[in-house]
Protein backbone atom coordinates (compact mmCIF):
# COMPACT_ATOMS: atom_id res chain seq x y z
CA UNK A 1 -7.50 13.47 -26.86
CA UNK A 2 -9.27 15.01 -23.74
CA UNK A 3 -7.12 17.70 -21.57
CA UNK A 4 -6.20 15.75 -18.64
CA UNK A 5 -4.42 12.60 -21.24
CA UNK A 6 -2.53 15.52 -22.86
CA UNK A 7 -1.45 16.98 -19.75
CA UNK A 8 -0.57 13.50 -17.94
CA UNK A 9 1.35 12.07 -20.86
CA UNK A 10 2.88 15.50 -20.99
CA UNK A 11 3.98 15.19 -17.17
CA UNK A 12 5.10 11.18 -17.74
CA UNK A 13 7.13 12.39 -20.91
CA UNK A 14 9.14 15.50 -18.87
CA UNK A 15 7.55 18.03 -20.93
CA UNK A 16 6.14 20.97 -19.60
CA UNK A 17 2.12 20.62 -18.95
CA UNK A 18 -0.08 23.26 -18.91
CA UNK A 19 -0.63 22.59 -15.14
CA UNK A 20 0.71 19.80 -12.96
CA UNK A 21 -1.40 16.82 -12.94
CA UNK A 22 -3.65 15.52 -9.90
CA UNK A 23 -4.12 11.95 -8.48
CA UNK A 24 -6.25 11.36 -5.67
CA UNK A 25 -8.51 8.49 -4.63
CA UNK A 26 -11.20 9.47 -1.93
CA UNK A 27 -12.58 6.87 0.83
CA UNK A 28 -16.65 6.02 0.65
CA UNK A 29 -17.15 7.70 4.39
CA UNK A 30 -14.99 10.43 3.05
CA UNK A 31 -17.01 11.25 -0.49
CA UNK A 32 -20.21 10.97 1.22
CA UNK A 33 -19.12 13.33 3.64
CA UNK A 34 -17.80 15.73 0.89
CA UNK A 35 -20.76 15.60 -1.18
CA UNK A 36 -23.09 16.35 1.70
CA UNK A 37 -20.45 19.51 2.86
CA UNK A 38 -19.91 20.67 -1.05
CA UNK A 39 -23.22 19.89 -2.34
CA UNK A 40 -21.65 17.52 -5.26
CA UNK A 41 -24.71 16.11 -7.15
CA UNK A 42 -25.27 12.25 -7.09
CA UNK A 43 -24.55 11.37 -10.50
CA UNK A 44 -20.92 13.61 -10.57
CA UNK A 45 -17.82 11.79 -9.05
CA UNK A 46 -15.76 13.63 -6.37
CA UNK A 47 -12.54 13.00 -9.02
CA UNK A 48 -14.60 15.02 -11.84
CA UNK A 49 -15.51 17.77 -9.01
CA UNK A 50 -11.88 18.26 -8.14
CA UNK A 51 -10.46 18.34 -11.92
CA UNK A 52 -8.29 14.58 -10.84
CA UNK A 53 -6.65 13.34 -13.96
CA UNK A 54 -5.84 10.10 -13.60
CA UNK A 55 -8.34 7.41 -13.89
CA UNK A 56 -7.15 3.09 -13.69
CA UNK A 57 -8.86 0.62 -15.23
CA UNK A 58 -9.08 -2.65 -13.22
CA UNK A 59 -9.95 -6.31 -14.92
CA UNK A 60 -10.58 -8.96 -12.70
CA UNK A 61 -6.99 -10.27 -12.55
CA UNK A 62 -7.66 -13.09 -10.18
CA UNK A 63 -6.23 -16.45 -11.22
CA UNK A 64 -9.45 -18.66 -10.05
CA UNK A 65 -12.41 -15.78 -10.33
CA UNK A 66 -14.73 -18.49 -12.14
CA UNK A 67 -14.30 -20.95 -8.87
CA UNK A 68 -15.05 -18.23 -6.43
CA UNK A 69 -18.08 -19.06 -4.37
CA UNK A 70 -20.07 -18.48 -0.47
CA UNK A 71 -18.87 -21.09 1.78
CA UNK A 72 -21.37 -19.63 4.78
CA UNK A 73 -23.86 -16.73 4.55
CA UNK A 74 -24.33 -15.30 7.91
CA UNK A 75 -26.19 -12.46 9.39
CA UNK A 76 -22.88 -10.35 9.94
CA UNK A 77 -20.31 -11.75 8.29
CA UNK A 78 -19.41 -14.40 5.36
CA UNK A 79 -17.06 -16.27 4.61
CA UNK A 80 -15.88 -17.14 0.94
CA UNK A 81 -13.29 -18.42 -1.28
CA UNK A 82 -12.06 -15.43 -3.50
CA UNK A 83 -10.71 -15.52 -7.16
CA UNK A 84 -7.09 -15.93 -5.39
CA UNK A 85 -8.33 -19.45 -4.15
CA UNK A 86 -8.50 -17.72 -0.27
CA UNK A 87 -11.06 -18.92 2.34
CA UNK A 88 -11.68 -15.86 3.90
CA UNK A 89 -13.92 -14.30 6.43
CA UNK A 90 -15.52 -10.75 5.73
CA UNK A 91 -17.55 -8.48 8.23
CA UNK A 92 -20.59 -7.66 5.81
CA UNK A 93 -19.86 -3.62 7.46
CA UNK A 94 -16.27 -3.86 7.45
CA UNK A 95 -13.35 -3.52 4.30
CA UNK A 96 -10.39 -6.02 5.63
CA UNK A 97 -10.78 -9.61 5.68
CA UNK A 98 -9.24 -12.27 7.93
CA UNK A 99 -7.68 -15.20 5.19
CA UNK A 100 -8.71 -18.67 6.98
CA UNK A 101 -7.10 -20.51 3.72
CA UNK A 102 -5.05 -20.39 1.16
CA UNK A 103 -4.18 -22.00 -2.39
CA UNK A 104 -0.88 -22.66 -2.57
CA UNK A 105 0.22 -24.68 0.42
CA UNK A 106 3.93 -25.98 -1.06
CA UNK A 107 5.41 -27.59 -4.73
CA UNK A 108 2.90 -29.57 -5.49
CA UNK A 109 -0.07 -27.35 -5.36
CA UNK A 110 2.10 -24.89 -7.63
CA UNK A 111 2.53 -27.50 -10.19
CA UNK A 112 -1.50 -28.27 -9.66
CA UNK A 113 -2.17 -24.57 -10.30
CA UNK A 114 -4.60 -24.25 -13.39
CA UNK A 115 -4.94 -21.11 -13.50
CA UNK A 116 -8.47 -19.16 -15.64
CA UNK A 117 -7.48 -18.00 -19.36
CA UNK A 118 -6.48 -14.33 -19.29
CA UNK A 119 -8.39 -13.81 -22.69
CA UNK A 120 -11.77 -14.75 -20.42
CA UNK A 121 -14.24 -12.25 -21.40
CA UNK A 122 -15.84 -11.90 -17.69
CA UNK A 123 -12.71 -10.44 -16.49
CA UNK A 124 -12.96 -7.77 -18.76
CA UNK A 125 -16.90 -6.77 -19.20
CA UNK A 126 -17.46 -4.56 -16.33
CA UNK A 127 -14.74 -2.22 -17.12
CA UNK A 128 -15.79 -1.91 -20.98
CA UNK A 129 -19.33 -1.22 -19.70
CA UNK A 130 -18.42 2.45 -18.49
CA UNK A 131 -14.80 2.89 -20.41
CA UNK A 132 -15.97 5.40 -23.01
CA UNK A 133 -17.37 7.69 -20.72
CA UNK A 134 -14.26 7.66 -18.48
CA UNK A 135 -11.69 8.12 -21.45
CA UNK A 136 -13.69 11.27 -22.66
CA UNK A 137 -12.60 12.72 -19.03
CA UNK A 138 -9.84 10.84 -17.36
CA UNK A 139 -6.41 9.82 -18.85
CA UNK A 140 -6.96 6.52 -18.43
CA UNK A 141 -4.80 3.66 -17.73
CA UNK A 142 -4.87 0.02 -16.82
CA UNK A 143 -3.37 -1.85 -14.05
CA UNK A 144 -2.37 -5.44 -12.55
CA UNK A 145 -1.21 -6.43 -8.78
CA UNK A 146 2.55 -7.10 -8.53
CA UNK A 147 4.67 -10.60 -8.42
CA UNK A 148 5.27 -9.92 -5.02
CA UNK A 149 1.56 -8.79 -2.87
CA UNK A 150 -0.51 -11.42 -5.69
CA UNK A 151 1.86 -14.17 -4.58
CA UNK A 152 0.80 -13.19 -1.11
CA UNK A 153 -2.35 -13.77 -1.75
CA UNK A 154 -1.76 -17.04 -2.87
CA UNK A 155 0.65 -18.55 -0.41
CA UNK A 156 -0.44 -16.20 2.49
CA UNK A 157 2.06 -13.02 3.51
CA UNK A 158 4.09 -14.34 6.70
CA UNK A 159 4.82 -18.14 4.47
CA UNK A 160 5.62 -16.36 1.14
CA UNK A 161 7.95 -13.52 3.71
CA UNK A 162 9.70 -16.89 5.21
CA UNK A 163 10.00 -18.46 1.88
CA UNK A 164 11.97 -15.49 0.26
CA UNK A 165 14.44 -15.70 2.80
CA UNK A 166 14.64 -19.41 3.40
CA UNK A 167 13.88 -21.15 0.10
CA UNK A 168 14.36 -18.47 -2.88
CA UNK A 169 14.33 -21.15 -5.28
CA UNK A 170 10.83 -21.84 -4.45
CA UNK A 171 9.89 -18.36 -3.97
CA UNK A 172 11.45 -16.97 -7.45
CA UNK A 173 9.18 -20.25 -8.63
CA UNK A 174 6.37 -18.44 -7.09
CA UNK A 175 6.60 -15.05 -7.95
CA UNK A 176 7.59 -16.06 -11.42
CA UNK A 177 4.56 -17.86 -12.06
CA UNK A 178 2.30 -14.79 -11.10
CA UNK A 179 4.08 -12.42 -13.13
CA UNK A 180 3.52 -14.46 -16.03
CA UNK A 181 -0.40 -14.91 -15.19
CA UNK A 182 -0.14 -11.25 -14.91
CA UNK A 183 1.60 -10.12 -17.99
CA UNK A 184 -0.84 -12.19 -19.69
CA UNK A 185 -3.65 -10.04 -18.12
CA UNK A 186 -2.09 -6.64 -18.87
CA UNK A 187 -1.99 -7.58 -22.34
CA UNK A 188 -5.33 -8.68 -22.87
CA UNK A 189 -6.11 -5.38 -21.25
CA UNK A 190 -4.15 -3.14 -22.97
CA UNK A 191 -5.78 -4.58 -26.57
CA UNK A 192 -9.47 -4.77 -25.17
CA UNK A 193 -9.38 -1.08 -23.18
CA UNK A 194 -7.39 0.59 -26.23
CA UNK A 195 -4.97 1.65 -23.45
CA UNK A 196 -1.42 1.85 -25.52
CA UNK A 197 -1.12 5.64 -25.55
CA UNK A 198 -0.86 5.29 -21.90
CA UNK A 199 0.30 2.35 -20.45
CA UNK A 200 0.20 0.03 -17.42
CA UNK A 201 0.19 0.56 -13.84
CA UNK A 202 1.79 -2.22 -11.11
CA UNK A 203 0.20 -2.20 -7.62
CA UNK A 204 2.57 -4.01 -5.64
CA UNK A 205 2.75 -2.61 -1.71
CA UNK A 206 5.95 -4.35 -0.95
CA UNK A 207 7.11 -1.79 1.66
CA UNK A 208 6.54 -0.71 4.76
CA UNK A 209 7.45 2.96 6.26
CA UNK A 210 10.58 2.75 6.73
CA UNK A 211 11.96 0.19 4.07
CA UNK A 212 11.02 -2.74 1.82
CA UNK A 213 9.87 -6.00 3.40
CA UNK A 214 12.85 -7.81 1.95
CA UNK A 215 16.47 -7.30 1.14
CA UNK A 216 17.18 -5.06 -2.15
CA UNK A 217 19.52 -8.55 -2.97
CA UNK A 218 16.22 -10.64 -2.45
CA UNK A 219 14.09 -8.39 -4.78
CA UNK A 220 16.45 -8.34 -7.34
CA UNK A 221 16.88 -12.43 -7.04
CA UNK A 222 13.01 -12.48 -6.54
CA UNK A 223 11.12 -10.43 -8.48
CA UNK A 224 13.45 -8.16 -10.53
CA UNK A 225 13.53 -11.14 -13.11
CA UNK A 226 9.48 -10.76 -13.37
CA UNK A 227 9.14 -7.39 -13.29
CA UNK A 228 11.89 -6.93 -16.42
CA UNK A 229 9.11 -9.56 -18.51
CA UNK A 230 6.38 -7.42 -17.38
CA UNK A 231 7.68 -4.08 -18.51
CA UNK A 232 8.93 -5.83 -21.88
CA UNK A 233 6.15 -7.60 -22.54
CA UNK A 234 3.94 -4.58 -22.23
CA UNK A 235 6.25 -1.90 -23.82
CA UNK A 236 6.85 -4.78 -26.77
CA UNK A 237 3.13 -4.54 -27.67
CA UNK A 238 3.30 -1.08 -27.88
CA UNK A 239 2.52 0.33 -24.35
CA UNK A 240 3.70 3.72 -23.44
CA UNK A 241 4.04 3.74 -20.21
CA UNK A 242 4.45 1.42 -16.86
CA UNK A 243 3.66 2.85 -13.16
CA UNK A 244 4.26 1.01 -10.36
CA UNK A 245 2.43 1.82 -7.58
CA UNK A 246 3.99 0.36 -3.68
CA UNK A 247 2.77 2.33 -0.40
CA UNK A 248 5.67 2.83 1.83
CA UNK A 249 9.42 3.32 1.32
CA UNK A 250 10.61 2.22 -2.15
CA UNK A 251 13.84 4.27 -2.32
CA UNK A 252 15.82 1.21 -1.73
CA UNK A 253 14.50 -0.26 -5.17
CA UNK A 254 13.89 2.63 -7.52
CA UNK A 255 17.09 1.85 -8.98
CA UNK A 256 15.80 -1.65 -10.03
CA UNK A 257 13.13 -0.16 -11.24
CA UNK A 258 14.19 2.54 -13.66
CA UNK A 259 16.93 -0.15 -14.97
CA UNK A 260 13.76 -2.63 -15.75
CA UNK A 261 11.53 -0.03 -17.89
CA UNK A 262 9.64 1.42 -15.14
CA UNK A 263 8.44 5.06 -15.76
CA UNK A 264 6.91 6.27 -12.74
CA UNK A 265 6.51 5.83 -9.14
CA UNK A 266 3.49 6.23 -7.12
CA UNK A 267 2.78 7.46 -4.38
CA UNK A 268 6.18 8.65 -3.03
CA UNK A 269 4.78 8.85 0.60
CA UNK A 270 6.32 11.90 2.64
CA UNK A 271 5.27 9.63 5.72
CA UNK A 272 7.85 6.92 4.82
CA UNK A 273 10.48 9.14 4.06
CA UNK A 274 10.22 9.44 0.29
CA UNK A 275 10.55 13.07 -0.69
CA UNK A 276 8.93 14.14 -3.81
CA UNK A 277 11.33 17.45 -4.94
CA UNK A 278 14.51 15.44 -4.28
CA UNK A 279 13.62 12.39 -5.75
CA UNK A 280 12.95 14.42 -8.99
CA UNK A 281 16.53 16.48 -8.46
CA UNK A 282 18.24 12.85 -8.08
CA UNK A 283 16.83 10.65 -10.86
CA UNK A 284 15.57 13.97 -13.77
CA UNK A 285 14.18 12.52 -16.67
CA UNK A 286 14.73 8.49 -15.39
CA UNK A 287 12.04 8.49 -13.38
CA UNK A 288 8.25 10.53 -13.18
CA UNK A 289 6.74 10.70 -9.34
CA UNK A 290 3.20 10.91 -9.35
CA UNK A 291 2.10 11.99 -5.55
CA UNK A 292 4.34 13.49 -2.69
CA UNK A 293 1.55 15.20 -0.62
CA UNK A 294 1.63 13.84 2.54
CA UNK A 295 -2.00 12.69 3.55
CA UNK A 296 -0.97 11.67 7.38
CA UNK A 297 0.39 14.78 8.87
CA UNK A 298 0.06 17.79 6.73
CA UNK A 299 -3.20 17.68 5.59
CA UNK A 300 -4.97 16.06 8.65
CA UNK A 301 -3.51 18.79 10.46
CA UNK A 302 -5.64 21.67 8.93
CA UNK A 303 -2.34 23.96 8.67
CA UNK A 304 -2.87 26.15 6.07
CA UNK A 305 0.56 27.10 5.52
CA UNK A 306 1.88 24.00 6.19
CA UNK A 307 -0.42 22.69 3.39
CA UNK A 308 0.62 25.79 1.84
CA UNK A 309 4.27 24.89 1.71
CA UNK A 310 4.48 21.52 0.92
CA UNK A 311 1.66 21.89 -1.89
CA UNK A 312 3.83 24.42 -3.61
CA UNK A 313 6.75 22.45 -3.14
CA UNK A 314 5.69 19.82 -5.47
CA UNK A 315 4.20 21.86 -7.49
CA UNK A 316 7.56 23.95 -8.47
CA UNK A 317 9.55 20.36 -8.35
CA UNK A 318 6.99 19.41 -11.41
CA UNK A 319 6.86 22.44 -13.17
CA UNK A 320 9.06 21.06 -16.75
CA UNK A 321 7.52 17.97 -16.33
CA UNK A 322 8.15 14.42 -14.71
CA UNK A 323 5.40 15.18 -11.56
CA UNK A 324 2.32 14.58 -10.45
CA UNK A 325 0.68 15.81 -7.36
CA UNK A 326 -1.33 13.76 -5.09
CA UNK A 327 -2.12 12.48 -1.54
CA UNK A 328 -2.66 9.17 -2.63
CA UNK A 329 -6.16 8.42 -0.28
CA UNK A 330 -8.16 11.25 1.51
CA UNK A 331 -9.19 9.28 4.37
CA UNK A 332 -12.48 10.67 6.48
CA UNK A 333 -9.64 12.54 9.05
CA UNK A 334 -8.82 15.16 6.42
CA UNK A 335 -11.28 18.23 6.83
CA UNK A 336 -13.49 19.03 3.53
CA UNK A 337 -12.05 22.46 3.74
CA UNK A 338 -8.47 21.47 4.11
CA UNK A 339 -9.00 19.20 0.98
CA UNK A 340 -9.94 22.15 -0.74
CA UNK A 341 -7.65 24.72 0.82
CA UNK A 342 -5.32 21.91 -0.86
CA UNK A 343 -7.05 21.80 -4.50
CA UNK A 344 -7.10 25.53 -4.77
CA UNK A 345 -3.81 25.56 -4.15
CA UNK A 346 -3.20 22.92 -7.61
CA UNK A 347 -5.65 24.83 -9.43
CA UNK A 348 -4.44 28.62 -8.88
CA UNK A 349 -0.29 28.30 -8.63
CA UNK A 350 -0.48 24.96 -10.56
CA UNK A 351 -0.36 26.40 -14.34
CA UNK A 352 2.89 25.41 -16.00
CA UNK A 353 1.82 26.81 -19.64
CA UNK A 354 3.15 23.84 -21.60
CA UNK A 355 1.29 21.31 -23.27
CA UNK A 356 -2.00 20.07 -22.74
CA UNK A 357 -3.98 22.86 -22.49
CA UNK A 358 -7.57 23.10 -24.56
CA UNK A 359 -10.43 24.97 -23.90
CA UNK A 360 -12.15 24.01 -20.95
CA UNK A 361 -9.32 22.11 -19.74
């Protein structure tokens, strides 16, 4: 077992690491402009530079990935059905998409629905291709989407929104269905990826900055139901841990959470109110928080001791365990020198002197 799975199952267990885990994801404009600054060779990843921890393993989850096609192929743009059934236009230079169609248009198309076999080797191949390399590094995990953004995707955001609050019989059909597809997938990836020793993550953005998109009482008439199958499903077949991962403010659910299996919470965004230290005083060994740095103000900013502070904050919340630090995405406005100001930080106050430590680690 490589230094960084000791120290993160360590963390995830509320045991003492030898230093406080890191989990950050860097944007392409952002690595290129950190390799050029740092002089990171081509063939080294900026997480293996910085010492990041955490690596997630992603199958191709999509319910219809075998049907998904080019509708139109033009100079700037295309436009494409995806493996969630979408018709959907991309800018060939751009990241977001504009959805023109989706799959599930009421009842009927539900009950339609055949969805592609989870045990379907092509969702799995291009993640076995590199796994070895990244499990002699990382602590690796795998993930799925959530019942509640993969329905999304399906019925289309402002519909599914509308159908939660005005026919939760239908939505609860909905969200139920994807869970299952998505249960299905976890398992097939925990067995293929040799993941049990870690676990599961969730990536479900259901929140926005100041609250959830829906009602606690919806998400617990919702999605709860799918979520408890999830986490039972996966711990039942003998994974350690489950993550779930929603940008925004999830205080108003963590409860739910912790009462359905869940382990940790990432990324406990400062920006939407969700404060790393007390989150860890109020919920001890019931929760782990993986992230807290806040990657919108304090480290755009360039204040060193405002960095300063709030690194060292986390870092002393985390010491016995149950934290990992992280600033989720380090977009192109955070200064190369800031990120490191940040990472030096980790590196040099970060040492907890528990478990996890090897040579070279």
């Amino acid at each position: 077992m490589n230094a960084s799975t000791r120290r993160v199952l360590a963390a995830l267990a509320h045991q003492r690491p030898d230093r406080i885990p890191t989990f950050d994801g860097f944007w392409p404009e952002t690595s290129r402009r950190y390799r050029a600054v740092f002089g990171i060779p081509g063939e080294q990843s900026l997480e293996d530079y910085f010492g990041i921890d955490f690596a997630i393993v992603v199958p191709d989850e999509t319910p219809f990935f075998s049907q998904a096609r080019v509708l139109e192929d033009r100079a700037e743009e295309q436009v494409r059905v995806d493996g969630w059934g979408r018709t959907v236009r991309v800018l060939k230079r751009g990241y977001f998409s504009q959805t023109l169609d989706v799959a599930i248009k009421g009842p009927r198309d539900l009950e339609r629905a055949r969805f592609d076999p989870p045990e379907a080797d092509g969702r799995y191949a291009r993640c076995l291709a590199s796994l070895d390399a990244r499990k002699r590094r990382f602590c690796c995990f795998t993930k799925t989407g959530g019942p509640f953004l993969r329905t999304c995707y399906l019925r289309g955001q402002e519909t599914f929104l509308m159908d939660i609050a005005a026919d939760p019989a239908f939505a609860r059909a909905l969200a139920d269905r994807t869970a299952d597809h998505l249960t299905a997938i976890g398992l097939e990836s925990l067995r293929r990826f040799g993941l049990y020793d870690t676990g599961v993550w969730i990536y479900d953005d259901m929140c926005n900055n100041d609250q959830p998109m829906f009602s606690p009482a919806a998400f617990e008439r919702v999605f709860l139901p799918g979520y408890r199958r999830m986490v039972a499903a996966w711990k039942g077949a003998g994974s350690r841990h489950v993550v779930v991962h929603s940008d925004g403010n999830l205080t108003p659910l963590l409860d739910m959470l912790a009462d359905a299996g869940v382990d940790g919470i990432n990324p406990v965004e400062p920006k939407a109110g969700m404060d790393l230290a007390d989150l860890k005083a109020r919920y001890g060994r019931r929760l782990a928080f993986i992230g807290g740095m806040c990657n919108a103000h304090v480290l755009p900013s360039g204040d060193r001791e405002a960095i300063r502070r709030a690194t060292l904050r986390i870092i002393e919340a985390g010491r016995d365990g149950g934290v990992a630090i992280g600033a989720h995405s380090i977009g192109p406005d955070i200064e190369p020198e800031s990120y490191r100001f940040y990472h030096e930080l980790v590196t040099k106050h970060g040492r907890c002197g528990g478990q996890g430590q090897q040579a070279g680690g």
